[in-house]
PDB file of N, CA and C in Angstrom:
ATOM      1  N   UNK A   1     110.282  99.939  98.537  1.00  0.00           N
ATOM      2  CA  UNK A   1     109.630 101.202  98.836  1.00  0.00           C
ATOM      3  C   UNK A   1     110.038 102.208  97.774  1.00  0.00           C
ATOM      4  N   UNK A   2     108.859 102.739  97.031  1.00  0.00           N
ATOM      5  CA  UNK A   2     109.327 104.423  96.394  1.00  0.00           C
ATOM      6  C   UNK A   2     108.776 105.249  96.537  1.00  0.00           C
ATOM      7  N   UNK A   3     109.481 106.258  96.770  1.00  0.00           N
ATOM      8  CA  UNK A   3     108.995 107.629  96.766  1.00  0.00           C
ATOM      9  C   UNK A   3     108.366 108.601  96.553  1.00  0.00           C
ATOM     10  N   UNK A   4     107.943 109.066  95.658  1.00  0.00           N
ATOM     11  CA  UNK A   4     107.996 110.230  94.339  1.00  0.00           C
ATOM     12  C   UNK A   4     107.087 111.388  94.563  1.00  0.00           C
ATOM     13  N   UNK A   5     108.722 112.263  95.129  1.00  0.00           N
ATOM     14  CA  UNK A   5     108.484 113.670  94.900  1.00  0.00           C
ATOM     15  C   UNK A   5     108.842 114.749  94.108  1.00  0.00           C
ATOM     16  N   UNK A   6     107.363 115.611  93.630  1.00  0.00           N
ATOM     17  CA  UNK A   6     107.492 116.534  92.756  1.00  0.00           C
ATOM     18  C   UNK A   6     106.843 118.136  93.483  1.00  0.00           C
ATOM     19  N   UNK A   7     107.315 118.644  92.852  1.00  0.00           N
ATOM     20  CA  UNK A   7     106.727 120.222  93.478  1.00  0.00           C
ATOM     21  C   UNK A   7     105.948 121.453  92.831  1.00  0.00           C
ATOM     22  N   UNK A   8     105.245 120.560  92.007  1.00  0.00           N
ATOM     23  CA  UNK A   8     104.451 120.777  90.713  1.00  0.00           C
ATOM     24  C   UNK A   8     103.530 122.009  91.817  1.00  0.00           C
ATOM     25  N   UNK A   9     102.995 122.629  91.012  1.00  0.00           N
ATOM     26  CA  UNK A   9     101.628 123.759  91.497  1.00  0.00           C
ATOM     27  C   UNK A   9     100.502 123.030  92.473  1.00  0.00           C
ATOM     28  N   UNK A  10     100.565 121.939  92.309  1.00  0.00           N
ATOM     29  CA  UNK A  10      98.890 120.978  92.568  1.00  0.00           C
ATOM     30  C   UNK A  10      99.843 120.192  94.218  1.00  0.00           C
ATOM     31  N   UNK A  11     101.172 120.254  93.781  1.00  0.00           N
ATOM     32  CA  UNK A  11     101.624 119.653  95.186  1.00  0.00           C
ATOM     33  C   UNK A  11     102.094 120.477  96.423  1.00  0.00           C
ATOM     34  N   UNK A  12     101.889 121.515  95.677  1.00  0.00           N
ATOM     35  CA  UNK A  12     102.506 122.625  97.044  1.00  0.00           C
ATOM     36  C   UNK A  12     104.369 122.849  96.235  1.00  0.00           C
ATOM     37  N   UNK A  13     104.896 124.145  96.133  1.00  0.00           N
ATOM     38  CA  UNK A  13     105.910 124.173  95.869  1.00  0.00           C
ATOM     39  C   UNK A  13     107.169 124.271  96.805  1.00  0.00           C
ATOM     40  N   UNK A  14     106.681 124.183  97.685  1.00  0.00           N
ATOM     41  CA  UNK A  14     107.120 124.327  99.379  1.00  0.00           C
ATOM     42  C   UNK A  14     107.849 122.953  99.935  1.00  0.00           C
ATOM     43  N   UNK A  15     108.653 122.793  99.828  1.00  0.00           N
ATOM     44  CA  UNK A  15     108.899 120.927 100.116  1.00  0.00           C
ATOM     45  C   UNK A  15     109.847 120.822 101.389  1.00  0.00           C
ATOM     46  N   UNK A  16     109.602 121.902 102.344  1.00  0.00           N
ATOM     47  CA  UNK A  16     110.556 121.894 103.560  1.00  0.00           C
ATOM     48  C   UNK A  16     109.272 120.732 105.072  1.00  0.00           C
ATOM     49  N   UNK A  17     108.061 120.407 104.384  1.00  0.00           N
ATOM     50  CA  UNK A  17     107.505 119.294 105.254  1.00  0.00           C
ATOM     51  C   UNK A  17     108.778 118.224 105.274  1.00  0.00           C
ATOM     52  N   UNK A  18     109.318 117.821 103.849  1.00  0.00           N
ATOM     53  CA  UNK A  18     110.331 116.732 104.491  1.00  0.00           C
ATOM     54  C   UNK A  18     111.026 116.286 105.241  1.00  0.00           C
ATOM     55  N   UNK A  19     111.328 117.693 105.595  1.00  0.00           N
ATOM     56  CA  UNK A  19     112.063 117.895 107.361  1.00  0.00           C
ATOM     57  C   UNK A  19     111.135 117.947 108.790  1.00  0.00           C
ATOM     58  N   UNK A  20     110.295 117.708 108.476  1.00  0.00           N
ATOM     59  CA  UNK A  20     109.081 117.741 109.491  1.00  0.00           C
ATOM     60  C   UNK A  20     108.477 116.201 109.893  1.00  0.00           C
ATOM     61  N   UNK A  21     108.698 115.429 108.387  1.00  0.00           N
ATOM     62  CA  UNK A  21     108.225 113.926 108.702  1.00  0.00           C
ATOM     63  C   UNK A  21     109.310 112.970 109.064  1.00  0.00           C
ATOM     64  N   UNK A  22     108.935 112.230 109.736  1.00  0.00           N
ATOM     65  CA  UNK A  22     109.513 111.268 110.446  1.00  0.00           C
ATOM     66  C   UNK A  22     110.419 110.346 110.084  1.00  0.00           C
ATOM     67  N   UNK A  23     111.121 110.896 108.610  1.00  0.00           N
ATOM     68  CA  UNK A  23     111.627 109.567 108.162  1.00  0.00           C
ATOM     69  C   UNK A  23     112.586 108.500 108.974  1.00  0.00           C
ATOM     70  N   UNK A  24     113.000 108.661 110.207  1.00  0.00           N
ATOM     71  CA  UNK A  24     113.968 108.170 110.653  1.00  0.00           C
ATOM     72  C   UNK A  24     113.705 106.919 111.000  1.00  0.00           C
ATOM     73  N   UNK A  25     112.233 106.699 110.723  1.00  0.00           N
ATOM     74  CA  UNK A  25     111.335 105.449 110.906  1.00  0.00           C
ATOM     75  C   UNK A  25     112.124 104.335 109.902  1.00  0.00           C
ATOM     76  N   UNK A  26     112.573 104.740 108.655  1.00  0.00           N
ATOM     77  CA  UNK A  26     112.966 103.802 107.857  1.00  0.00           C
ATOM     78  C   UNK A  26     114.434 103.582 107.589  1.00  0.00           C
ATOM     79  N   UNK A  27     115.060 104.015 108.840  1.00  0.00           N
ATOM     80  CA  UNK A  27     116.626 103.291 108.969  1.00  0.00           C
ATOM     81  C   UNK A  27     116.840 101.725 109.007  1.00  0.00           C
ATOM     82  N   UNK A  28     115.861 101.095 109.449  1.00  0.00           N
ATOM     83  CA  UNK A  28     115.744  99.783 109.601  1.00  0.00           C
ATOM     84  C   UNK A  28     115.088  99.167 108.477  1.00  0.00           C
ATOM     85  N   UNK A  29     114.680  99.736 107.594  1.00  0.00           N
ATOM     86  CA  UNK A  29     113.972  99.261 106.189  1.00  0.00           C
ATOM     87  C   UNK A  29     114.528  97.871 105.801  1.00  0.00           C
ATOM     88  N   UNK A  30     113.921  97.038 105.489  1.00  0.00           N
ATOM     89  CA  UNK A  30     114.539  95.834 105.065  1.00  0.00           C
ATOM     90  C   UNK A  30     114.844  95.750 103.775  1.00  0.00           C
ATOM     91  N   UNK A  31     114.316  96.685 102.895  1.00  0.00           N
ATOM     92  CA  UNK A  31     114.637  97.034 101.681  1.00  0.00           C
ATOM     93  C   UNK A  31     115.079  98.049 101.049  1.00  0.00           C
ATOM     94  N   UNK A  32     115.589  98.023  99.684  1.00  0.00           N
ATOM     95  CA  UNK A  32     116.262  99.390  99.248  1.00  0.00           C
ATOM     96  C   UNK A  32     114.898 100.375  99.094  1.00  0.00           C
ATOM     97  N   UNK A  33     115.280 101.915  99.369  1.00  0.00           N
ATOM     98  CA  UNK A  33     114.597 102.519  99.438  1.00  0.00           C
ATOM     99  C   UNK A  33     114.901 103.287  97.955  1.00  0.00           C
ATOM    100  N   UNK A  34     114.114 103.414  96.943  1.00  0.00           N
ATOM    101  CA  UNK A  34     114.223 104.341  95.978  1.00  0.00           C
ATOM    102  C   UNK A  34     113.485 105.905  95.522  1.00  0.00           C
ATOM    103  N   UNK A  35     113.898 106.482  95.408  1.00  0.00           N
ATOM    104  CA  UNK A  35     113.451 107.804  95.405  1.00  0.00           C
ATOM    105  C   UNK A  35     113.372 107.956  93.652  1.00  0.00           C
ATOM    106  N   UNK A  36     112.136 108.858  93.534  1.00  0.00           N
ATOM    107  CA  UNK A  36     111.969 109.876  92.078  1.00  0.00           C
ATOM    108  C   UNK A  36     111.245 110.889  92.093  1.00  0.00           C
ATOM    109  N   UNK A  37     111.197 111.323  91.075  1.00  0.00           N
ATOM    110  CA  UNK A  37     110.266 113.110  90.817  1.00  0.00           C
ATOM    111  C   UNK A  37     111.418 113.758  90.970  1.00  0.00           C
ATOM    112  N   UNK A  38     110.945 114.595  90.493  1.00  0.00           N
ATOM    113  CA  UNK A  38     111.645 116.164  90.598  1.00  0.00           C
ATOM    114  C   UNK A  38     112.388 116.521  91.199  1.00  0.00           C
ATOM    115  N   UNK A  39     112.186 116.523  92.546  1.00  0.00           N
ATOM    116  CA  UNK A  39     112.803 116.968  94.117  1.00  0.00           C
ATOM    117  C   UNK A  39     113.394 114.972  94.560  1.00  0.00           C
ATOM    118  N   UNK A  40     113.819 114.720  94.172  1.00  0.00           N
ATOM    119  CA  UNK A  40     114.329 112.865  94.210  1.00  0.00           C
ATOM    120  C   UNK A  40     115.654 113.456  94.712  1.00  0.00           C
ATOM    121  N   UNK A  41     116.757 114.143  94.635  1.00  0.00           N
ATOM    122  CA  UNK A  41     117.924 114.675  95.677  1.00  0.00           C
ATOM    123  C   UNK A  41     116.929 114.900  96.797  1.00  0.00           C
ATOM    124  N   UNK A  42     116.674 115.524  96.976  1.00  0.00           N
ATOM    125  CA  UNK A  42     115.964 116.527  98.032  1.00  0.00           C
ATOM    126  C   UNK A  42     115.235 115.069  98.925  1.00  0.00           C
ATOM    127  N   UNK A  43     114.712 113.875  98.387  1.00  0.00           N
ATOM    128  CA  UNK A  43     114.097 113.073  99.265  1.00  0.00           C
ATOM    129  C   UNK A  43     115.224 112.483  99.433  1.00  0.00           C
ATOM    130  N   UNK A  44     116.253 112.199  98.790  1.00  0.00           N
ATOM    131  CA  UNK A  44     117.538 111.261  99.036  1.00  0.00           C
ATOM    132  C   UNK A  44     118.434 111.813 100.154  1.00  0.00           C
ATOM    133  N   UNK A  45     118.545 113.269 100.017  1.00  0.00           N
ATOM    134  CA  UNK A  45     119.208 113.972 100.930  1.00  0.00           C
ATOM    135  C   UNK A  45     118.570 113.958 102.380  1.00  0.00           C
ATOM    136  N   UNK A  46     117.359 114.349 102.769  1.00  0.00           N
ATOM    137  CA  UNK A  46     116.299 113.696 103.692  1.00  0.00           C
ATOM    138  C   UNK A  46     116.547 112.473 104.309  1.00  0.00           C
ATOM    139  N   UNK A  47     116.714 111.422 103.925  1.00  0.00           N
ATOM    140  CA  UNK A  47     116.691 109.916 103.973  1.00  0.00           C
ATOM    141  C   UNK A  47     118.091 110.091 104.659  1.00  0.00           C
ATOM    142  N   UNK A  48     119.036 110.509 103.983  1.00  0.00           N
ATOM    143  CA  UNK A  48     120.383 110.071 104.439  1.00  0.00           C
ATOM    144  C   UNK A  48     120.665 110.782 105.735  1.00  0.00           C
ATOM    145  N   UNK A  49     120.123 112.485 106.054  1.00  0.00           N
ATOM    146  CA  UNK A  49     120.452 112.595 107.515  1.00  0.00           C
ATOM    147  C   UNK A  49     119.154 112.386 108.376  1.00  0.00           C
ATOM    148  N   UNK A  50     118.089 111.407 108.081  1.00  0.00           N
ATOM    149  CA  UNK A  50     117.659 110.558 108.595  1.00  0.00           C
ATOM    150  C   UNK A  50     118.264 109.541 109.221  1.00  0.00           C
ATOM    151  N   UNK A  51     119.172 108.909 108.384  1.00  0.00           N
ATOM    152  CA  UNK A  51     120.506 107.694 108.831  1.00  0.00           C
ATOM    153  C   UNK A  51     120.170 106.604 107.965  1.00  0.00           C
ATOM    154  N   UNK A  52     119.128 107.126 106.602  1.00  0.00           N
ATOM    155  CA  UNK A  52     119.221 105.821 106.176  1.00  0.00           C
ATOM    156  C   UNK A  52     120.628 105.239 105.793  1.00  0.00           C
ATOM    157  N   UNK A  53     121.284 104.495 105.387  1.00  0.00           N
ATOM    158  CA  UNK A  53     122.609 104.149 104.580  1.00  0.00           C
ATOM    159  C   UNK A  53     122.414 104.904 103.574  1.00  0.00           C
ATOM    160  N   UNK A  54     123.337 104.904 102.541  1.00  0.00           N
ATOM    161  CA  UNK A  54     123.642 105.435 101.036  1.00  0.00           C
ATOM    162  C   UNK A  54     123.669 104.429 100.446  1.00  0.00           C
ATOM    163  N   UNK A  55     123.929 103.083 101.034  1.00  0.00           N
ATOM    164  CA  UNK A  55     124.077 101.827  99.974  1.00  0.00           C
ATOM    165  C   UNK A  55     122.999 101.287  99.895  1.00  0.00           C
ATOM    166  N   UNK A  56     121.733 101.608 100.798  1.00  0.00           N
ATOM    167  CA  UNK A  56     120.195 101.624 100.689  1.00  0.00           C
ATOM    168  C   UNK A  56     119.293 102.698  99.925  1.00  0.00           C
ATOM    169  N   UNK A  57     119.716 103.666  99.281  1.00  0.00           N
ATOM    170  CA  UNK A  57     118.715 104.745  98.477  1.00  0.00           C
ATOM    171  C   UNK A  57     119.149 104.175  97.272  1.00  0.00           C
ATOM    172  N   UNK A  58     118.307 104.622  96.265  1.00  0.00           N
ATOM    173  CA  UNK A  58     118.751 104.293  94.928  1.00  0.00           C
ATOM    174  C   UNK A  58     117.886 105.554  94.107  1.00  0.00           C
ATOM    175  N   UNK A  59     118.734 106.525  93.284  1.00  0.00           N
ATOM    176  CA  UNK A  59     117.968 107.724  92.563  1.00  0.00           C
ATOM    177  C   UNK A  59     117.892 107.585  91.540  1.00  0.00           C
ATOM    178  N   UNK A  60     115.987 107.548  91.082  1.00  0.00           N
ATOM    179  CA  UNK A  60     115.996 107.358  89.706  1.00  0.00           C
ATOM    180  C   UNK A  60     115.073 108.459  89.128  1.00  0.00           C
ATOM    181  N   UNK A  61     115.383 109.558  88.309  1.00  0.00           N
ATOM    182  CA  UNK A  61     114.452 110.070  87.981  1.00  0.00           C
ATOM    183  C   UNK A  61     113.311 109.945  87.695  1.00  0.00           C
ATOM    184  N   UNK A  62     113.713 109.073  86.247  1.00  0.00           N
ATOM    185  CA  UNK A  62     112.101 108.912  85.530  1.00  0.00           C
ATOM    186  C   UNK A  62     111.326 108.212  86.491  1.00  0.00           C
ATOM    187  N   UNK A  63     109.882 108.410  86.731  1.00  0.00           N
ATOM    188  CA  UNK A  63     109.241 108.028  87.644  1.00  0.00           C
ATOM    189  C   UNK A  63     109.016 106.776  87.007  1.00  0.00           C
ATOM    190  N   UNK A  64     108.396 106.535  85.792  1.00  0.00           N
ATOM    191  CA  UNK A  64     108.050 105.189  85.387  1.00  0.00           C
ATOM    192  C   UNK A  64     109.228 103.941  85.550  1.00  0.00           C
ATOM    193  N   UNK A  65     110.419 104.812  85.101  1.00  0.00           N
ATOM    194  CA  UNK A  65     111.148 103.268  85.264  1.00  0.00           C
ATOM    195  C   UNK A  65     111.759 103.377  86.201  1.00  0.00           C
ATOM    196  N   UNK A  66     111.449 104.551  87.474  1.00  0.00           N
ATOM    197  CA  UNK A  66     111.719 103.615  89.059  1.00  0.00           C
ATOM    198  C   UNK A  66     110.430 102.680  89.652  1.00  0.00           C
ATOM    199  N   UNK A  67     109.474 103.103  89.230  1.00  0.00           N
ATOM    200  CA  UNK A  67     108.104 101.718  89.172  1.00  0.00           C
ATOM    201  C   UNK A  67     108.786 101.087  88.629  1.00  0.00           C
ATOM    202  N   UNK A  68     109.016 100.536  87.149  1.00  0.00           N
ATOM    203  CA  UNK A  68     109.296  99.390  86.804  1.00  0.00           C
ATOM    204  C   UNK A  68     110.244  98.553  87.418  1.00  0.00           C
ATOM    205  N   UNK A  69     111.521  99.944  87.810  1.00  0.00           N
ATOM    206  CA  UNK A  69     112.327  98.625  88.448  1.00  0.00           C
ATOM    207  C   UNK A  69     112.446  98.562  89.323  1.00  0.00           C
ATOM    208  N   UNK A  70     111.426  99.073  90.397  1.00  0.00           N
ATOM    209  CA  UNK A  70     111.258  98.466  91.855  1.00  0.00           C
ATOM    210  C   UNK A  70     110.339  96.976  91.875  1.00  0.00           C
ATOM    211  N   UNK A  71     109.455  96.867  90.825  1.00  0.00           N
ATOM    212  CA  UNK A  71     108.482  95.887  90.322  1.00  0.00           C
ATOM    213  C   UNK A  71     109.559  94.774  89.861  1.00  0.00           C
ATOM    214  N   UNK A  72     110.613  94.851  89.115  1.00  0.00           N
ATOM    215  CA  UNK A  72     111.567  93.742  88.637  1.00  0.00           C
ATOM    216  C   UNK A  72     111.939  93.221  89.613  1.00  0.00           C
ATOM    217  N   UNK A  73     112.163  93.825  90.885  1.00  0.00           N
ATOM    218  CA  UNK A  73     113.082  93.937  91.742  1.00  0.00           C
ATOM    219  C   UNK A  73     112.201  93.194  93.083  1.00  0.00           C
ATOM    220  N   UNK A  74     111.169  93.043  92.872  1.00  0.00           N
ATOM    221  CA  UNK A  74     109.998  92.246  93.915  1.00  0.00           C
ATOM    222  C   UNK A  74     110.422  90.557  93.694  1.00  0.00           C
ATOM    223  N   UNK A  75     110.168  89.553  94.633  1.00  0.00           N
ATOM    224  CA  UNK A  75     110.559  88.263  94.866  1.00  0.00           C
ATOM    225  C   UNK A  75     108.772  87.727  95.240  1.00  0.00           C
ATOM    226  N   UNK A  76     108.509  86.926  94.545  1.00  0.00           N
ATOM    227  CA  UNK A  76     107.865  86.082  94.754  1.00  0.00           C
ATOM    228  C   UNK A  76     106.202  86.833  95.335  1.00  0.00           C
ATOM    229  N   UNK A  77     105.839  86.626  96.715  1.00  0.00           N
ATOM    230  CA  UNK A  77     104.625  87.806  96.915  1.00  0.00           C
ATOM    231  C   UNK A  77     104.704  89.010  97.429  1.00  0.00           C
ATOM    232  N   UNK A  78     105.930  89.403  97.131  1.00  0.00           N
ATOM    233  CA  UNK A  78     105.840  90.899  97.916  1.00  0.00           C
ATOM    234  C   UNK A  78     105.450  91.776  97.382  1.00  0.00           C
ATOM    235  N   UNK A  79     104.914  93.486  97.772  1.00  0.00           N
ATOM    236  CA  UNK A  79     104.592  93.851  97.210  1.00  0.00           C
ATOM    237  C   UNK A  79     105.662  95.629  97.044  1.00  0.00           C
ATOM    238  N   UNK A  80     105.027  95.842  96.157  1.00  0.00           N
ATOM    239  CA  UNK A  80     105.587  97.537  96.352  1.00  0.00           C
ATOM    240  C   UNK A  80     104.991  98.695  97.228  1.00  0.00           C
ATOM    241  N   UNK A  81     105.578  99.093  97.908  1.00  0.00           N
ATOM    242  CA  UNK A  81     104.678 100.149  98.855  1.00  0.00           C
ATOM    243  C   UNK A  81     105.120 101.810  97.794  1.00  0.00           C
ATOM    244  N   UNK A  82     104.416 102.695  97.565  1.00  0.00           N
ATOM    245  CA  UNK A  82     104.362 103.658  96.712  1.00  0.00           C
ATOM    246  C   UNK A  82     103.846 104.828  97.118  1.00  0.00           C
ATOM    247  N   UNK A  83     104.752 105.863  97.843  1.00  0.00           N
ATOM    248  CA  UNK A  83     104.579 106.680  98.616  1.00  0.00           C
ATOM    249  C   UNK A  83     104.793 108.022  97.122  1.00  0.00           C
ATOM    250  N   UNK A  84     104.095 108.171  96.764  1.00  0.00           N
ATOM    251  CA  UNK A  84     104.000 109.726  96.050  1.00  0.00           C
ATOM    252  C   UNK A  84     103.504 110.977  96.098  1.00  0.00           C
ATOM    253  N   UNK A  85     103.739 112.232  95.369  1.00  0.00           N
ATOM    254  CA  UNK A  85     102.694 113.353  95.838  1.00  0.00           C
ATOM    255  C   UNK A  85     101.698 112.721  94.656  1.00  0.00           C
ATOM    256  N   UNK A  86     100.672 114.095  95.118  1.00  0.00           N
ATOM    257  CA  UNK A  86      99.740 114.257  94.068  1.00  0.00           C
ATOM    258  C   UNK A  86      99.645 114.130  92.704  1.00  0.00           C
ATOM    259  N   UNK A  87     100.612 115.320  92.491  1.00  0.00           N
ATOM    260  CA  UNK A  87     101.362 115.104  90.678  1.00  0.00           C
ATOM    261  C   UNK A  87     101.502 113.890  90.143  1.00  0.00           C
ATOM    262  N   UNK A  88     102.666 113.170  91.318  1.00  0.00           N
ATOM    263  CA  UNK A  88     103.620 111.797  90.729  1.00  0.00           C
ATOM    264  C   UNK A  88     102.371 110.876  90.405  1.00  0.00           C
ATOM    265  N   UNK A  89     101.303 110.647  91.355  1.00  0.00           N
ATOM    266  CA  UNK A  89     100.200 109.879  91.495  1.00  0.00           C
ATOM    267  C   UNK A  89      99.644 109.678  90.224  1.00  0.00           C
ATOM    268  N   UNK A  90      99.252 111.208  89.797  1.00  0.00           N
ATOM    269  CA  UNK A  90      98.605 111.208  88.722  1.00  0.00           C
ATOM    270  C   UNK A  90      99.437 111.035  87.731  1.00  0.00           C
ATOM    271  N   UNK A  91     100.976 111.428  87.076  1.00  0.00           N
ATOM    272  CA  UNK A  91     101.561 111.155  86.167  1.00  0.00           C
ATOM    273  C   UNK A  91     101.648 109.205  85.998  1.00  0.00           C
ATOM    274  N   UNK A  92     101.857 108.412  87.224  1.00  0.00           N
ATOM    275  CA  UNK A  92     101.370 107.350  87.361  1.00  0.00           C
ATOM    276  C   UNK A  92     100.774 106.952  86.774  1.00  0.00           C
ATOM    277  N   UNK A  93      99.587 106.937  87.667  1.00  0.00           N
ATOM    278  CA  UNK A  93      98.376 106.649  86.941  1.00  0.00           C
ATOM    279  C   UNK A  93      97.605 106.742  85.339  1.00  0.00           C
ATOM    280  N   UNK A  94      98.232 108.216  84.687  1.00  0.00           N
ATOM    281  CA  UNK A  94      98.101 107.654  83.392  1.00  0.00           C
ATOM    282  C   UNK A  94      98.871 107.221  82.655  1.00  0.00           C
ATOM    283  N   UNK A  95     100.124 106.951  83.299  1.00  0.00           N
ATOM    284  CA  UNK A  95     101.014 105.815  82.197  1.00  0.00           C
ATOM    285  C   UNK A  95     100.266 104.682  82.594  1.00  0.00           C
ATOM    286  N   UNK A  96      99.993 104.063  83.551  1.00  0.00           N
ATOM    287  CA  UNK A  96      99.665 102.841  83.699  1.00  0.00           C
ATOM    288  C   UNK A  96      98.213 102.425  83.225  1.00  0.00           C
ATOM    289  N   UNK A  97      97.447 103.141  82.915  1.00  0.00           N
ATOM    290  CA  UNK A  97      96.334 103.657  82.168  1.00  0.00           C
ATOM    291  C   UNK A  97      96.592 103.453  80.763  1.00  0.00           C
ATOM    292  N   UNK A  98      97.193 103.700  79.839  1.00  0.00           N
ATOM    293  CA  UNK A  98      97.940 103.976  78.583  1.00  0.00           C
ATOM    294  C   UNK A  98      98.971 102.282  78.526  1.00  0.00           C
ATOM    295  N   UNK A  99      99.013 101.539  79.442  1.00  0.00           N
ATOM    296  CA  UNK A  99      99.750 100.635  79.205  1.00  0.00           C
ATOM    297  C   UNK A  99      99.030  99.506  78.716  1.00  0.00           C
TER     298      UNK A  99
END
C-alpha cells in the first residue's frame, strides 16, 4: 500500500481530513504501509495513532522511488494499491508517461 500526500493548491491546503478518515481500518494490513508527498510525516503520524505499528510504515519522500520500491517489493501476482491526492496522481502520472 502507498500513500501520497501533498498539499499543493489543486489538493486543498487543509490536511486536517486525515483525522477524520478512518485509518484505523489498516492496523491489520498484511503489508508494509508506505507513505510520500509532502505531508508523508503528517500521513505517518496519522497511521501510527491509528495503531498502525512503526515497524509497518516506511517514509519515503520522493514519490517516484516510493512507487518503485513498493513495485520491487511485490511477489509474484500481487498488486500495488495507490492511494494519492490529486497533485501526487498527476506528478505520477507524468513520470510514468515520460518513462
Amino acid at each position: 500500500l502507498l500513500i501520497v500526500i501533498n498539499d499543493d493548491y489543486a489538493d486543498g491546503r487543509d490536511i486536517s481530513w486525515l483525522w477524520d478518515a478512518p485509518f484505523e481500518y489498516l492496523v491489520n494490513h498484511p503489508t508494509p504501509i508506505t507513505v510520500s508527498g509532502k505531508r508523508a510525516e503528517d500521513m505517518a503520524l496519522r497511521l501510527a495513532y491509528a495503531g498502525v505499528p512503526e515497524s509497518q510504515l516506511h517514509v519515503e519522500h520522493d514519490i517516484m522511488g516510493a512507487f518503485y520500491g513498493c513495485l520491487n517489493q511485490l511477489d509474484g501476482d500481487e498488486q500495488l494499491v495507490v492511494l494519492p491526492t490529486y497533485t501526487a496522481l498527476l506528478a505520477m502520472s507524468l513520470a510514468l508517461k515520460t518513462r
